[in-house]
N, C-alpha and C. Protein backbone atom coordinates (compact mmCIF):
# COMPACT_ATOMS: atom_id res chain seq x y z
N UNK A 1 119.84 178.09 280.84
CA UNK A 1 121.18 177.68 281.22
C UNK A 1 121.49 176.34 280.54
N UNK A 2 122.58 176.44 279.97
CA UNK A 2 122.99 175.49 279.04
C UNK A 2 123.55 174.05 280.29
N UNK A 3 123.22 173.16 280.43
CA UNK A 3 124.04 171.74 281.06
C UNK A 3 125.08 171.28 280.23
N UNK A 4 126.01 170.67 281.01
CA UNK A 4 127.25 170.40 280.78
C UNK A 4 126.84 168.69 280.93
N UNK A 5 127.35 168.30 279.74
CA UNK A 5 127.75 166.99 280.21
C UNK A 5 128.13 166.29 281.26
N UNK A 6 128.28 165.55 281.91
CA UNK A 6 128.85 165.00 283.43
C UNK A 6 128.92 163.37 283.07
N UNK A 7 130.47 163.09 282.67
CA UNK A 7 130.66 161.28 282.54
C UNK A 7 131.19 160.85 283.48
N UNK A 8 130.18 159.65 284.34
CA UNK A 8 130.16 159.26 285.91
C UNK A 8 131.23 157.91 285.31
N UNK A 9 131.81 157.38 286.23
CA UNK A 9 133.01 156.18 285.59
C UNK A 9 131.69 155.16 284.71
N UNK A 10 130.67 154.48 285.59
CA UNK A 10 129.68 153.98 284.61
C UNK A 10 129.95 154.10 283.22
N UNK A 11 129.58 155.43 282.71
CA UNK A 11 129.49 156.15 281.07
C UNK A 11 130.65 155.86 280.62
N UNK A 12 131.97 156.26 281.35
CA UNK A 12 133.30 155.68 280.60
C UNK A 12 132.93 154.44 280.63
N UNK A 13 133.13 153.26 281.42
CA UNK A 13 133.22 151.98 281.50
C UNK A 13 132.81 151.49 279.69
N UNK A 14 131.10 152.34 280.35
CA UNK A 14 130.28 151.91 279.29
C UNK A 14 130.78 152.45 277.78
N UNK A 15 131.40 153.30 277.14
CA UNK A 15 132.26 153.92 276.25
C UNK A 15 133.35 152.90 276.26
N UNK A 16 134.24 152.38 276.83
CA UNK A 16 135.33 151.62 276.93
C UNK A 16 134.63 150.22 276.19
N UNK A 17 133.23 149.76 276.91
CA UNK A 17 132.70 148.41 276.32
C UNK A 17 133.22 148.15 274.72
N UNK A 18 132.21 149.49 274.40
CA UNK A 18 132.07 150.15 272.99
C UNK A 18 133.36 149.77 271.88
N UNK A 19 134.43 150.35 272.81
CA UNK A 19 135.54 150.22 271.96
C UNK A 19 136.67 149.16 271.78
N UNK A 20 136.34 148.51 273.12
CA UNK A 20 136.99 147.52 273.41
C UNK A 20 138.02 146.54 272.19
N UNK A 21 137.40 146.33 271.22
CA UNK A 21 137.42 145.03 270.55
C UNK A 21 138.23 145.55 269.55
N UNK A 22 137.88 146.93 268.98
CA UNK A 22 139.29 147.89 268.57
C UNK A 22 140.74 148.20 269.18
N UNK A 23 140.58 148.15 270.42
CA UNK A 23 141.33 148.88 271.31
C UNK A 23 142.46 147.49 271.61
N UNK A 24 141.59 146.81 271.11
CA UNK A 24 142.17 145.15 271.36
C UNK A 24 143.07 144.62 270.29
N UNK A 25 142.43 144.58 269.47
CA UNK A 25 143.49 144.55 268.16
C UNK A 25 144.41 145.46 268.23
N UNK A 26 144.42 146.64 268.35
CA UNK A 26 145.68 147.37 268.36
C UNK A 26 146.62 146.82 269.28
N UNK A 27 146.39 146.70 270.75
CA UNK A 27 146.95 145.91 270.97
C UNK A 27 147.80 144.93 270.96
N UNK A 28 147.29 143.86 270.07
CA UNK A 28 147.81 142.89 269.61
C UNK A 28 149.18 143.29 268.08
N UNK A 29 149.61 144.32 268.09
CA UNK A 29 150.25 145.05 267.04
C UNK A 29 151.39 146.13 267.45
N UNK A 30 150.90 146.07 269.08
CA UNK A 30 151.08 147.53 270.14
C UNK A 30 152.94 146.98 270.41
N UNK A 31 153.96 148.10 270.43
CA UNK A 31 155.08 148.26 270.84
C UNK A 31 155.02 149.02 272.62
N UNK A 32 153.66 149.63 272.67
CA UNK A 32 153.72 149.81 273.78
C UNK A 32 153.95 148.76 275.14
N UNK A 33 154.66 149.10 275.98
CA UNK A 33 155.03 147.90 277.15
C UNK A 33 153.82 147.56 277.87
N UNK A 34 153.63 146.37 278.44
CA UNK A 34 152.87 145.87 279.53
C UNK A 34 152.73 146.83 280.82
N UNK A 35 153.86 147.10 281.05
CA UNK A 35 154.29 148.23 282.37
C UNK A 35 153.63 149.85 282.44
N UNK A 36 153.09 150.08 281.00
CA UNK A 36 152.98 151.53 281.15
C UNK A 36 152.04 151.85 281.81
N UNK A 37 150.69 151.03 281.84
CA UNK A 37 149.20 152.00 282.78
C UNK A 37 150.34 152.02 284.02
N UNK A 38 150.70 150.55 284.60
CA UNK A 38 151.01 150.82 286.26
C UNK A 38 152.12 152.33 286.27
N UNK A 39 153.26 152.50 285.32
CA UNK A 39 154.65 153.53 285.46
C UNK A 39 153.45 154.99 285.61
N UNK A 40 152.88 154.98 284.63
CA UNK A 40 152.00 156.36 284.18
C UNK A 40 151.29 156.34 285.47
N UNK A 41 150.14 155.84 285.97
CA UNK A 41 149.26 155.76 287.02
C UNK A 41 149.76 155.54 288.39
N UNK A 42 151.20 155.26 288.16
CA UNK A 42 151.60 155.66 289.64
C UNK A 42 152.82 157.34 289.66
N UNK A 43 152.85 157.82 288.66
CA UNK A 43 153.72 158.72 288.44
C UNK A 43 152.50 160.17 288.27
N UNK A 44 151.13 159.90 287.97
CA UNK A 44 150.32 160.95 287.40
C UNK A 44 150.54 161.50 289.19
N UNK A 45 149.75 160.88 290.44
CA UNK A 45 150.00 162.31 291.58
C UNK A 45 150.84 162.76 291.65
N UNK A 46 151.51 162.58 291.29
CA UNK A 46 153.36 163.31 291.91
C UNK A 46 153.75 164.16 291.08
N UNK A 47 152.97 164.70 289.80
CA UNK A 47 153.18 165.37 288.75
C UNK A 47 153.18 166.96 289.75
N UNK A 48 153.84 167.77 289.20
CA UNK A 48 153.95 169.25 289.37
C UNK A 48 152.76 169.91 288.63
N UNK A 49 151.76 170.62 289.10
CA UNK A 49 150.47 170.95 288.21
C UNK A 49 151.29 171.71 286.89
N UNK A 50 152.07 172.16 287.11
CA UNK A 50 152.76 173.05 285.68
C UNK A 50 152.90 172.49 284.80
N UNK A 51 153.60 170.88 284.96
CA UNK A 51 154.08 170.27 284.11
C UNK A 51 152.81 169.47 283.34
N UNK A 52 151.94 169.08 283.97
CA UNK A 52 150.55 167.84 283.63
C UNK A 52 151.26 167.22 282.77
N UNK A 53 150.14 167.17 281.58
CA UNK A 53 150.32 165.98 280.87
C UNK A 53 151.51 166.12 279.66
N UNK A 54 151.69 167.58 279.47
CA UNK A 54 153.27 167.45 278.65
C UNK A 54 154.54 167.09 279.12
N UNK A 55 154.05 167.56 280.86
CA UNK A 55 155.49 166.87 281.87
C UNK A 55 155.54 165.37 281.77
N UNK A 56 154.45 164.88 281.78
CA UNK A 56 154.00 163.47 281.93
C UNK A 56 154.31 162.91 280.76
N UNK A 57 154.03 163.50 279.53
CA UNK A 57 154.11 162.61 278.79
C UNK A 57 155.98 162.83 277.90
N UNK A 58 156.31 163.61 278.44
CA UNK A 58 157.67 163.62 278.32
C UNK A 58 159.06 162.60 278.68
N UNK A 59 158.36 163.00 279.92
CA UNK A 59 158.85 161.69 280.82
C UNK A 59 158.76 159.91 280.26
N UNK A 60 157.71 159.87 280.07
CA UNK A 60 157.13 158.63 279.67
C UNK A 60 156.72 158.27 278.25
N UNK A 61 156.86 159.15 277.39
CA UNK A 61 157.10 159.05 275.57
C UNK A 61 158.16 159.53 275.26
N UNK A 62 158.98 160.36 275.70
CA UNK A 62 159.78 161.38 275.30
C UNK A 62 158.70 163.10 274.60
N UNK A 63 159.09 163.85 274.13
CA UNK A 63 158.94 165.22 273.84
C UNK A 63 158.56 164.97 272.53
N UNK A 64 157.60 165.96 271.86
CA UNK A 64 156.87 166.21 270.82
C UNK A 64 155.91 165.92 270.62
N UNK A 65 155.27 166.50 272.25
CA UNK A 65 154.11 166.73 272.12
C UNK A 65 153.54 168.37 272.22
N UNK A 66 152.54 169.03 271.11
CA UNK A 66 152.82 170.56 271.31
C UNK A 66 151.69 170.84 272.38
N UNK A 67 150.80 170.09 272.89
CA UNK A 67 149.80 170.61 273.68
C UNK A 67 149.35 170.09 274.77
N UNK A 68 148.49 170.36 275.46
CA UNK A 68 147.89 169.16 276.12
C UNK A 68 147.27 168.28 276.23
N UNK A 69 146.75 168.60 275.28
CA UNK A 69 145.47 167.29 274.59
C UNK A 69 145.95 166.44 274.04
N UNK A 70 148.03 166.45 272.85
CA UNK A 70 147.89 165.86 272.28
C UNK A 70 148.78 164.95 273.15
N UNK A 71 149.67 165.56 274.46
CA UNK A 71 150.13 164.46 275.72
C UNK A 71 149.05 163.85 275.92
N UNK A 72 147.65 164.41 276.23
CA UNK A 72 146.92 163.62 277.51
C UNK A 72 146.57 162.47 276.53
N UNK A 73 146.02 162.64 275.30
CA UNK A 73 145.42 161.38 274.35
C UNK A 73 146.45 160.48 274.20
N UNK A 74 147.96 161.06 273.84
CA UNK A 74 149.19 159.91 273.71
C UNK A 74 149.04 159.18 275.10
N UNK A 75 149.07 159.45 276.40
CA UNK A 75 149.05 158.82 277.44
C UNK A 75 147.79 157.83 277.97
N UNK A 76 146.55 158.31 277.00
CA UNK A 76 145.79 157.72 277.22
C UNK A 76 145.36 156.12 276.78
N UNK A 77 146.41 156.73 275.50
CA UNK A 77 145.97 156.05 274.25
C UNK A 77 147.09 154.87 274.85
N UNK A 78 148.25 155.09 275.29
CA UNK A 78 149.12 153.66 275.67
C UNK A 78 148.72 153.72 277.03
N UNK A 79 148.18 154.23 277.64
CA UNK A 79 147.49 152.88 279.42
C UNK A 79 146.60 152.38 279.14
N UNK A 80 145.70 152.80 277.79
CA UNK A 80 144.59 151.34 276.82
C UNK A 80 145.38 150.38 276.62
N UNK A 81 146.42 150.64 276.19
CA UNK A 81 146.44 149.25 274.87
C UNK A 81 147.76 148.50 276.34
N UNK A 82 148.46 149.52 276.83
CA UNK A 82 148.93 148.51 278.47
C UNK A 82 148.47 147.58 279.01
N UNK A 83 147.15 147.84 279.77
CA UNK A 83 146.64 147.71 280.39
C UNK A 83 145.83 146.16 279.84
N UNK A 84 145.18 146.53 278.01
CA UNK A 84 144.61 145.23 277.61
C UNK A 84 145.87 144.39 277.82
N UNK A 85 147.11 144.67 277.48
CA UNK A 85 147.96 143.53 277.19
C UNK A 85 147.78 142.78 278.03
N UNK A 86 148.32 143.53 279.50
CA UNK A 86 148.20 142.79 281.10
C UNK A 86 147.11 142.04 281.13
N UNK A 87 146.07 142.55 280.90
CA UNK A 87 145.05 141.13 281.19
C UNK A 87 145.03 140.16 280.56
N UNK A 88 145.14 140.40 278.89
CA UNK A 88 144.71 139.59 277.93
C UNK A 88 146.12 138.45 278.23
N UNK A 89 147.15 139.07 278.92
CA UNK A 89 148.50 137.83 279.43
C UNK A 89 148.06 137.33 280.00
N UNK A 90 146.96 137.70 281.04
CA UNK A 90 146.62 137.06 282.38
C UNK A 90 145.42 136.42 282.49
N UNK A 91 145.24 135.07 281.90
CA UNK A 91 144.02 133.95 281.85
C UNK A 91 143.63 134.45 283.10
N UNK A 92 144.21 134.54 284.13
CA UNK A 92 142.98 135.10 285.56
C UNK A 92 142.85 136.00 285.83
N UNK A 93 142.88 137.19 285.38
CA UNK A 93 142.33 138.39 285.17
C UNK A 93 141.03 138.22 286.16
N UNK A 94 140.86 138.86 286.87
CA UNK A 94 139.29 139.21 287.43
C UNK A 94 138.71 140.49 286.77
N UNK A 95 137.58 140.46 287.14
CA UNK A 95 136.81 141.65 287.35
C UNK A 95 137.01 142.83 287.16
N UNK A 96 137.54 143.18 288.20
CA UNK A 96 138.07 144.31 288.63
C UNK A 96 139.21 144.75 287.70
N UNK A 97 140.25 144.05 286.95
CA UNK A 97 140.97 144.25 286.35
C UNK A 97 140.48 144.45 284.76
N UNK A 98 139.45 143.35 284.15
CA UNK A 98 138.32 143.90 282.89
C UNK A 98 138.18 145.16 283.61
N UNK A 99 137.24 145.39 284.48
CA UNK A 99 136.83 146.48 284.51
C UNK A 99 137.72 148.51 284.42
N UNK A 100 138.88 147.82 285.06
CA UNK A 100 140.11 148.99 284.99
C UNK A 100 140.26 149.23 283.48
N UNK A 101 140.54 147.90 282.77
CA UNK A 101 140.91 148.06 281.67
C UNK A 101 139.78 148.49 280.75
N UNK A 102 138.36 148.35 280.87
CA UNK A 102 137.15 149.25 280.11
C UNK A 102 137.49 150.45 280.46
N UNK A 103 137.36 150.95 281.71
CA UNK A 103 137.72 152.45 282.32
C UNK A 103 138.89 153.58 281.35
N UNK A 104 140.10 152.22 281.44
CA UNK A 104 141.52 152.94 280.14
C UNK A 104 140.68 153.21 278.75
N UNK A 105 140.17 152.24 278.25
CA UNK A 105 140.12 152.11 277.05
C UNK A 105 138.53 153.74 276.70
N UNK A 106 137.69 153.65 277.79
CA UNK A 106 137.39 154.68 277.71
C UNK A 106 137.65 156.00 277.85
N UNK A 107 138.38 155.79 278.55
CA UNK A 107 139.05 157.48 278.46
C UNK A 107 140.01 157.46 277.60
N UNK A 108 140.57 156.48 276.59
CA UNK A 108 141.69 156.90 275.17
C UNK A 108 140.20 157.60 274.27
N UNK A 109 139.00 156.96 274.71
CA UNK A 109 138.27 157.08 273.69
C UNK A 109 137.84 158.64 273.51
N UNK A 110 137.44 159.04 274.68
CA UNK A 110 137.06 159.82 275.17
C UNK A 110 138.20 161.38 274.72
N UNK A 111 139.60 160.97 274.74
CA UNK A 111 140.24 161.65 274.73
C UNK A 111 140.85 161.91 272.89
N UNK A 112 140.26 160.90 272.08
CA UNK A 112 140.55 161.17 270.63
C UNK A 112 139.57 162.58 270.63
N UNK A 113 140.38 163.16 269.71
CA UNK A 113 139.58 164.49 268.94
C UNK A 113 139.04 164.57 267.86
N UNK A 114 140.20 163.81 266.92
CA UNK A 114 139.84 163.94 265.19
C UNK A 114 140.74 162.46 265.05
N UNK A 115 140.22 161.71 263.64
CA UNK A 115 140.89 160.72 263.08
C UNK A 115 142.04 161.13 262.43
N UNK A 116 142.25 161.77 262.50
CA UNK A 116 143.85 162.36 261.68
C UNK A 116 144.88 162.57 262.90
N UNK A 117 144.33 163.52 263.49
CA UNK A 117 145.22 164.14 264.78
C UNK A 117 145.59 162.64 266.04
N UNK A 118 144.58 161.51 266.15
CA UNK A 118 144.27 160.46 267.02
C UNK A 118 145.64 159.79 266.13
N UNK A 119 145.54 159.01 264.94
CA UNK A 119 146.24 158.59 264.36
C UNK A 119 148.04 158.89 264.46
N UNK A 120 147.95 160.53 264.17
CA UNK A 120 149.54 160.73 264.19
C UNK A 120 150.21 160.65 265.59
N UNK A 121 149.13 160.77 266.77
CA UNK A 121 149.68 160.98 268.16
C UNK A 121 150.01 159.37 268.40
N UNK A 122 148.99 158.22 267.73
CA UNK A 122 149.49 156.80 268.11
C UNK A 122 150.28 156.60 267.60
N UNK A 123 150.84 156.89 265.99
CA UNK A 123 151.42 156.63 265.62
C UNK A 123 153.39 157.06 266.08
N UNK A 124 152.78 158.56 266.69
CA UNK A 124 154.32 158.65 267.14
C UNK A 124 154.38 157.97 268.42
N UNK A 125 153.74 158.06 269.25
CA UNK A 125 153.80 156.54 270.14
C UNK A 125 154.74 155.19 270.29
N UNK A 126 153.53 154.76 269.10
CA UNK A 126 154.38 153.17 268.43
C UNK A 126 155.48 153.66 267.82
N UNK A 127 156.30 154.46 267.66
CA UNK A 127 157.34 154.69 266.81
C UNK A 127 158.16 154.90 268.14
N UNK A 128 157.88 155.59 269.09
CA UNK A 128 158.44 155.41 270.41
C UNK A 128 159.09 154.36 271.09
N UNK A 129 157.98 153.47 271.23
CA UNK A 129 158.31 152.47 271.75
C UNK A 129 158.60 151.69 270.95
N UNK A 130 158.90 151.74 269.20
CA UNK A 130 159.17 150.61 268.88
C UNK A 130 160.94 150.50 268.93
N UNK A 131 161.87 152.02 269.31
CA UNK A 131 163.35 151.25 270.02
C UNK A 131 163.13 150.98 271.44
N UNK A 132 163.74 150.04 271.00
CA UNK A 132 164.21 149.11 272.52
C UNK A 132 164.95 149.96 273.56
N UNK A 133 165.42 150.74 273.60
CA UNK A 133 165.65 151.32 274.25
C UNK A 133 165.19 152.63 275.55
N UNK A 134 163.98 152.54 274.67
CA UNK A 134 162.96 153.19 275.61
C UNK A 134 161.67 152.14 276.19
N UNK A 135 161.64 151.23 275.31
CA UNK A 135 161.14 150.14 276.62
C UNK A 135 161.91 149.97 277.67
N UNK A 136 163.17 149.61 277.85
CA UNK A 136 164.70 149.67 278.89
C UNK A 136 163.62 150.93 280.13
N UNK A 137 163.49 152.02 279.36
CA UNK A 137 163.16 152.87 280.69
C UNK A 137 162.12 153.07 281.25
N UNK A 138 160.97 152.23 280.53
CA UNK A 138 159.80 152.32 280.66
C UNK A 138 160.01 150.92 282.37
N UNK A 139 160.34 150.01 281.33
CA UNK A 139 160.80 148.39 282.47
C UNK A 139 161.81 149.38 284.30
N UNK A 140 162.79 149.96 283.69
CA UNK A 140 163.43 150.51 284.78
C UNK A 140 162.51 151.48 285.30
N UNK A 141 161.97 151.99 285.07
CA UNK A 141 160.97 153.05 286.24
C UNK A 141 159.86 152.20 286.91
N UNK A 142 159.51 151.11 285.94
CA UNK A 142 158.24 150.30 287.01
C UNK A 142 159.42 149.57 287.97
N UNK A 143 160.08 149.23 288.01
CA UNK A 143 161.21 148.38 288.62
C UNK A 143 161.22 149.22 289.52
N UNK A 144 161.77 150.58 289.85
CA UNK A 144 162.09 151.52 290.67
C UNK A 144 160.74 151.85 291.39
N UNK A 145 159.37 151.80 290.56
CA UNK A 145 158.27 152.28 291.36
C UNK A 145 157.82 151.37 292.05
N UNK A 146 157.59 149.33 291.87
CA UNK A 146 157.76 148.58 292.51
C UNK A 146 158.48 148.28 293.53
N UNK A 147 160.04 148.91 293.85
CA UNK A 147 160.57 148.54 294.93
C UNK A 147 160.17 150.05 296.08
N UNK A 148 160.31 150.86 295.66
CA UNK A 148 159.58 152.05 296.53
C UNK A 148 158.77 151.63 297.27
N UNK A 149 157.61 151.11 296.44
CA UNK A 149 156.47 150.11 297.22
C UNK A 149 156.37 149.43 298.10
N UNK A 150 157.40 148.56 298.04
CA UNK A 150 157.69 147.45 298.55
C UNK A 150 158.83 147.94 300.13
N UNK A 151 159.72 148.60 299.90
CA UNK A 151 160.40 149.41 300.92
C UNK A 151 159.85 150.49 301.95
């Protein structure tokens, strides 16, 4: 009987270490918003199982994505480079927040397939977010998911 792999958060974390310093520089280059891990990670339960990650990533990239792998890696791939921003803004960053952000950065990693296919999905991404106008809705849905919260 063949075993299946099994990656406990540890193994991501530890995969995220790995990539970190890549994942970082992009970053630093990234059109993606500050806001997206929190918009995405509070919008993923509420998803309709039909829709997953092409519903998801529709919503939150816009459309043209043909599969699911190549939503789930686009979504993965901007709550990495989110998520570094937020800390790397935030001189007090704890722990817990490095540590969320190894967790992102391992599962973008985790979720590349091929260097070609990884590339064109970031790249339509950053082409996404680089009008301003879809940052506007990215900012207005955390706005809307923050006061929900808060109410």
């Amino acid at each position: 009987m063949e075993r299946t792999p099994v990656f406990t958060e540890e193994h991501v974390i530890e995969i995220g270490k790995q990539g970190y310093v890549d994942y970082y520089y992009q970053a630093d280059n990234s059109d993606v918003p500050v806001d997206f891990f929190r918009v995405s990670r509070s919008m993923s339960p509420d998803l309709i199982p039909q829709s997953s990650w092409t519903g998801l990533a529709e919503v939150l990239i816009g459309g043209g994505f043909d599969n699911e792998n190549d939503a789930k890696t686009a979504i993965r791939y901007a709550e990495a480079i989110s998520k570094l921003k937020e800390i790397h803004s935030n001189p007090r960053a704890d722990d817990k927040e490095v540590k969320e952000a190894r967790l992102a950065v391992g599962l973008a990693l985790l979720n590349e397939r091929s260097v070609e296919a990884t590339f064109d999905i970031k790249r339509k991404v950053e082409k996404y977010f680089g009008d301003p106008s879809n940052l506007l809705k990215i900012r207005f849905l955390a706005k809307s998911i923050g006061s929900s919260i808060i109410n």
